[in-house]
C-alpha atoms as a PDB file:
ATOM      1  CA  UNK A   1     138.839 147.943  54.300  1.00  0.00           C
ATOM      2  CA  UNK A   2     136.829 145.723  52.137  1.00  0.00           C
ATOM      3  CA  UNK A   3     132.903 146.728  51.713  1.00  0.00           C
ATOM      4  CA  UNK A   4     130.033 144.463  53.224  1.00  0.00           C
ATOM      5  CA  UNK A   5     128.779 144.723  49.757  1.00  0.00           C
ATOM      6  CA  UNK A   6     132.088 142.521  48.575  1.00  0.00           C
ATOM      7  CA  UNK A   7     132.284 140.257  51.113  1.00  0.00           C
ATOM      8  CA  UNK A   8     128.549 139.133  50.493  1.00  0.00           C
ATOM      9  CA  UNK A   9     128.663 139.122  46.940  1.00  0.00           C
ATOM     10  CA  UNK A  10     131.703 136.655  47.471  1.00  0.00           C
ATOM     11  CA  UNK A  11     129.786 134.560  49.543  1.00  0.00           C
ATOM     12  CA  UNK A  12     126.513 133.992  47.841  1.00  0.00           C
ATOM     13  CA  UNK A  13     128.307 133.835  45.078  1.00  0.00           C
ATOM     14  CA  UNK A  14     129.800 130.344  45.908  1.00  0.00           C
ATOM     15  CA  UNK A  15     126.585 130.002  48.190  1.00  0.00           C
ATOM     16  CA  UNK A  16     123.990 130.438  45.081  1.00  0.00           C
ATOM     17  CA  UNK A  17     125.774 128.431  42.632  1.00  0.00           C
ATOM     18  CA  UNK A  18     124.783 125.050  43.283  1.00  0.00           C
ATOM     19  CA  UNK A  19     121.127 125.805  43.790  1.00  0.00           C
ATOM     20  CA  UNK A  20     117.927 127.160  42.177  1.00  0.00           C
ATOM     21  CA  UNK A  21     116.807 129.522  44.946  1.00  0.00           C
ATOM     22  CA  UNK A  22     119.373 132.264  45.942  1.00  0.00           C
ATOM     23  CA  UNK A  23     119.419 133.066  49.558  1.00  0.00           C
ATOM     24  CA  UNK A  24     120.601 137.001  50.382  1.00  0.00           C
ATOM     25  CA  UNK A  25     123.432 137.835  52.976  1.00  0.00           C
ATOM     26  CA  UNK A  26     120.675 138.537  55.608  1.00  0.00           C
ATOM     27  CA  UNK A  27     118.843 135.682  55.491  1.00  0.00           C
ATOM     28  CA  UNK A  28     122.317 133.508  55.853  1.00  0.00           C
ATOM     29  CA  UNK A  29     123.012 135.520  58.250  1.00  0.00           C
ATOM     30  CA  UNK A  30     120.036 134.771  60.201  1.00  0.00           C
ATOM     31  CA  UNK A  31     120.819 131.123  59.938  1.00  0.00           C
ATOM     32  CA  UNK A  32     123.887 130.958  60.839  1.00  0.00           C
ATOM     33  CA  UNK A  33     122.540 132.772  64.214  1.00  0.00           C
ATOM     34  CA  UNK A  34     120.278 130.045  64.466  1.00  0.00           C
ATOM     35  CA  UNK A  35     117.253 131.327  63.074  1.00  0.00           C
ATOM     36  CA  UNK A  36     114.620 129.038  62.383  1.00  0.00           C
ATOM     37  CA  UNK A  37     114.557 129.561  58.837  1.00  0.00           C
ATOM     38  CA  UNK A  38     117.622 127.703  58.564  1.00  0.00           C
ATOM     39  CA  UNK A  39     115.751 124.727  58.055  1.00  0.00           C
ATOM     40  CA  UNK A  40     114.343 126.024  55.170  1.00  0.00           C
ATOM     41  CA  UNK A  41     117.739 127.188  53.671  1.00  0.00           C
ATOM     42  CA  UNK A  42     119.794 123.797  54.979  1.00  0.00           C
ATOM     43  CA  UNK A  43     121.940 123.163  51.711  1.00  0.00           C
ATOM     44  CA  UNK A  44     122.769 126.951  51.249  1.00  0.00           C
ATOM     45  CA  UNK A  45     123.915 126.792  54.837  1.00  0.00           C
ATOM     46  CA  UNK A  46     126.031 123.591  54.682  1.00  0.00           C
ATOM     47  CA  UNK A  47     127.574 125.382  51.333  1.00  0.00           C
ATOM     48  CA  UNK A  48     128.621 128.286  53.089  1.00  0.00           C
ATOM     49  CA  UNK A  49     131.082 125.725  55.450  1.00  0.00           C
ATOM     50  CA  UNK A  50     131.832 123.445  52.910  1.00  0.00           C
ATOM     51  CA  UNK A  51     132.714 125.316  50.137  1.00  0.00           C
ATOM     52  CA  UNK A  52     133.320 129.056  51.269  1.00  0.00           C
ATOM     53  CA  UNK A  53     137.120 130.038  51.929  1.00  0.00           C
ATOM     54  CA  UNK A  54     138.083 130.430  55.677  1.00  0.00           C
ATOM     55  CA  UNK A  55     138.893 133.808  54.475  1.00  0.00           C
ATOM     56  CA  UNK A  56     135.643 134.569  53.212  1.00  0.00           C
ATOM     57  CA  UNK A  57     134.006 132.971  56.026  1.00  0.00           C
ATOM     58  CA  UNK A  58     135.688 134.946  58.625  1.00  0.00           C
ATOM     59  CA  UNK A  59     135.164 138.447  56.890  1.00  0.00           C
ATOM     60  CA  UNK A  60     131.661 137.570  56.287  1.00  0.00           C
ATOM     61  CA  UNK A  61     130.861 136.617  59.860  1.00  0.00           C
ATOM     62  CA  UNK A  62     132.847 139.768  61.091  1.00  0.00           C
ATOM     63  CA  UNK A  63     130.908 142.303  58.697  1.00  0.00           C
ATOM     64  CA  UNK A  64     127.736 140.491  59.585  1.00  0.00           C
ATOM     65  CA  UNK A  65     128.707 140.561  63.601  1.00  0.00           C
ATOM     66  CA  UNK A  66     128.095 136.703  63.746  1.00  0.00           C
ATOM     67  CA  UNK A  67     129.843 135.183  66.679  1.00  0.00           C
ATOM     68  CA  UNK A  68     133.041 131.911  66.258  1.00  0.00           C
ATOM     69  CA  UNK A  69     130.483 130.614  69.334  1.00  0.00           C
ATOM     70  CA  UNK A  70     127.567 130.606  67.393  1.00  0.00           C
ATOM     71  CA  UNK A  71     127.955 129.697  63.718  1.00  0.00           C
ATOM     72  CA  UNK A  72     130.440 126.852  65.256  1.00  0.00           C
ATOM     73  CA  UNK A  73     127.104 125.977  66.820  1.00  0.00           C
ATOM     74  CA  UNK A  74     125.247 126.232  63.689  1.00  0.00           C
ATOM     75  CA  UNK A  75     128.080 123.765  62.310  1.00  0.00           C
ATOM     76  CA  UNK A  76     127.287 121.429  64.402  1.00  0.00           C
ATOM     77  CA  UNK A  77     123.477 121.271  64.370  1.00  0.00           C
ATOM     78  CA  UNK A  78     124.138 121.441  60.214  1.00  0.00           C
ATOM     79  CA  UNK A  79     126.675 118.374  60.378  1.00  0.00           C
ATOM     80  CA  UNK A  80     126.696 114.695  61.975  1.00  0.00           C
ATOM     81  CA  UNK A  81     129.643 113.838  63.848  1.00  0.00           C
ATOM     82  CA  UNK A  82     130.963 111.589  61.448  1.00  0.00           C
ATOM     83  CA  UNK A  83     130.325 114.258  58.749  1.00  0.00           C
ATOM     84  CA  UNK A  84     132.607 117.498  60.854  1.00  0.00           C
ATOM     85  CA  UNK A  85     135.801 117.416  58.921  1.00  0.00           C
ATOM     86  CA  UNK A  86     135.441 120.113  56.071  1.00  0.00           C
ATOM     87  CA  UNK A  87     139.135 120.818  56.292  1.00  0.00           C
ATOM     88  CA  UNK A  88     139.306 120.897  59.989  1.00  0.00           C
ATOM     89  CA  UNK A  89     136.447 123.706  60.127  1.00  0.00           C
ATOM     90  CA  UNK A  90     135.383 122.420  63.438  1.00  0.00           C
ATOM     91  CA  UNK A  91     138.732 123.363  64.984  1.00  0.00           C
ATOM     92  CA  UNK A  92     139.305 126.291  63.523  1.00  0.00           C
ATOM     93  CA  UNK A  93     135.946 127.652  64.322  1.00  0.00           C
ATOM     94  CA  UNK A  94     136.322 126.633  68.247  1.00  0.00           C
ATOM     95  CA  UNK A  95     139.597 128.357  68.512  1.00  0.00           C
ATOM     96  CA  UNK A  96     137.878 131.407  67.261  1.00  0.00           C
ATOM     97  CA  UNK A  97     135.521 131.000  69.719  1.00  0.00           C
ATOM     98  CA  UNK A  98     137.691 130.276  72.688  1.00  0.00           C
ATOM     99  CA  UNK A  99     140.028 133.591  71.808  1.00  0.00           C
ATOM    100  CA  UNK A 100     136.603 135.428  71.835  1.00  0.00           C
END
């Protein structure tokens, strides 16, 4: 099985790459439980749906313990309505939750 390690340097790697302040796999982590820092780290969050492989972002919320409930939750306080496509992320993320 893949390391934790892997998986987050995967992640942050597509995460960090647009922006000037690298968040760590913790701190996303945090967010996507709905931390309150999330505000703070917004456009690494919205990265990590738009631009992280389903792949990725399933291994990463399993070695992290992050629930389909709540980062589909933290989707949609990061996303308008209008704004929810992201390759039908939305979806995908509420079947995960309803199989939970």
């Amino acid at each position: 099985m893949e390391s934790m390690a892997n998986v987050d340097a995967l992640v942050l790697g597509t995460v960090n790459a647009s922006w000037r302040r690298a968040i760590d796999s913790e701190t996303l982590a945090a967010c996507l439980r709905g931390d309150p820092r999330a505000e703070r780290w917004m456009s690494h969050v919205r990265t990590f749906f738009e631009d992280v492989s389903r792949e990725a972002m399933l291994r990463f919320m399993l070695a992290h313990e992050l629930t389909a409930f709540r980062t589909l939750a933290t989707y949609r306080d990061c996303f308008a309505p209008d704004e929810r496509d992201h390759d039908g992320i939305d979806g995908w993320l509420a079947e995960l939750a309803d199989a939970a």
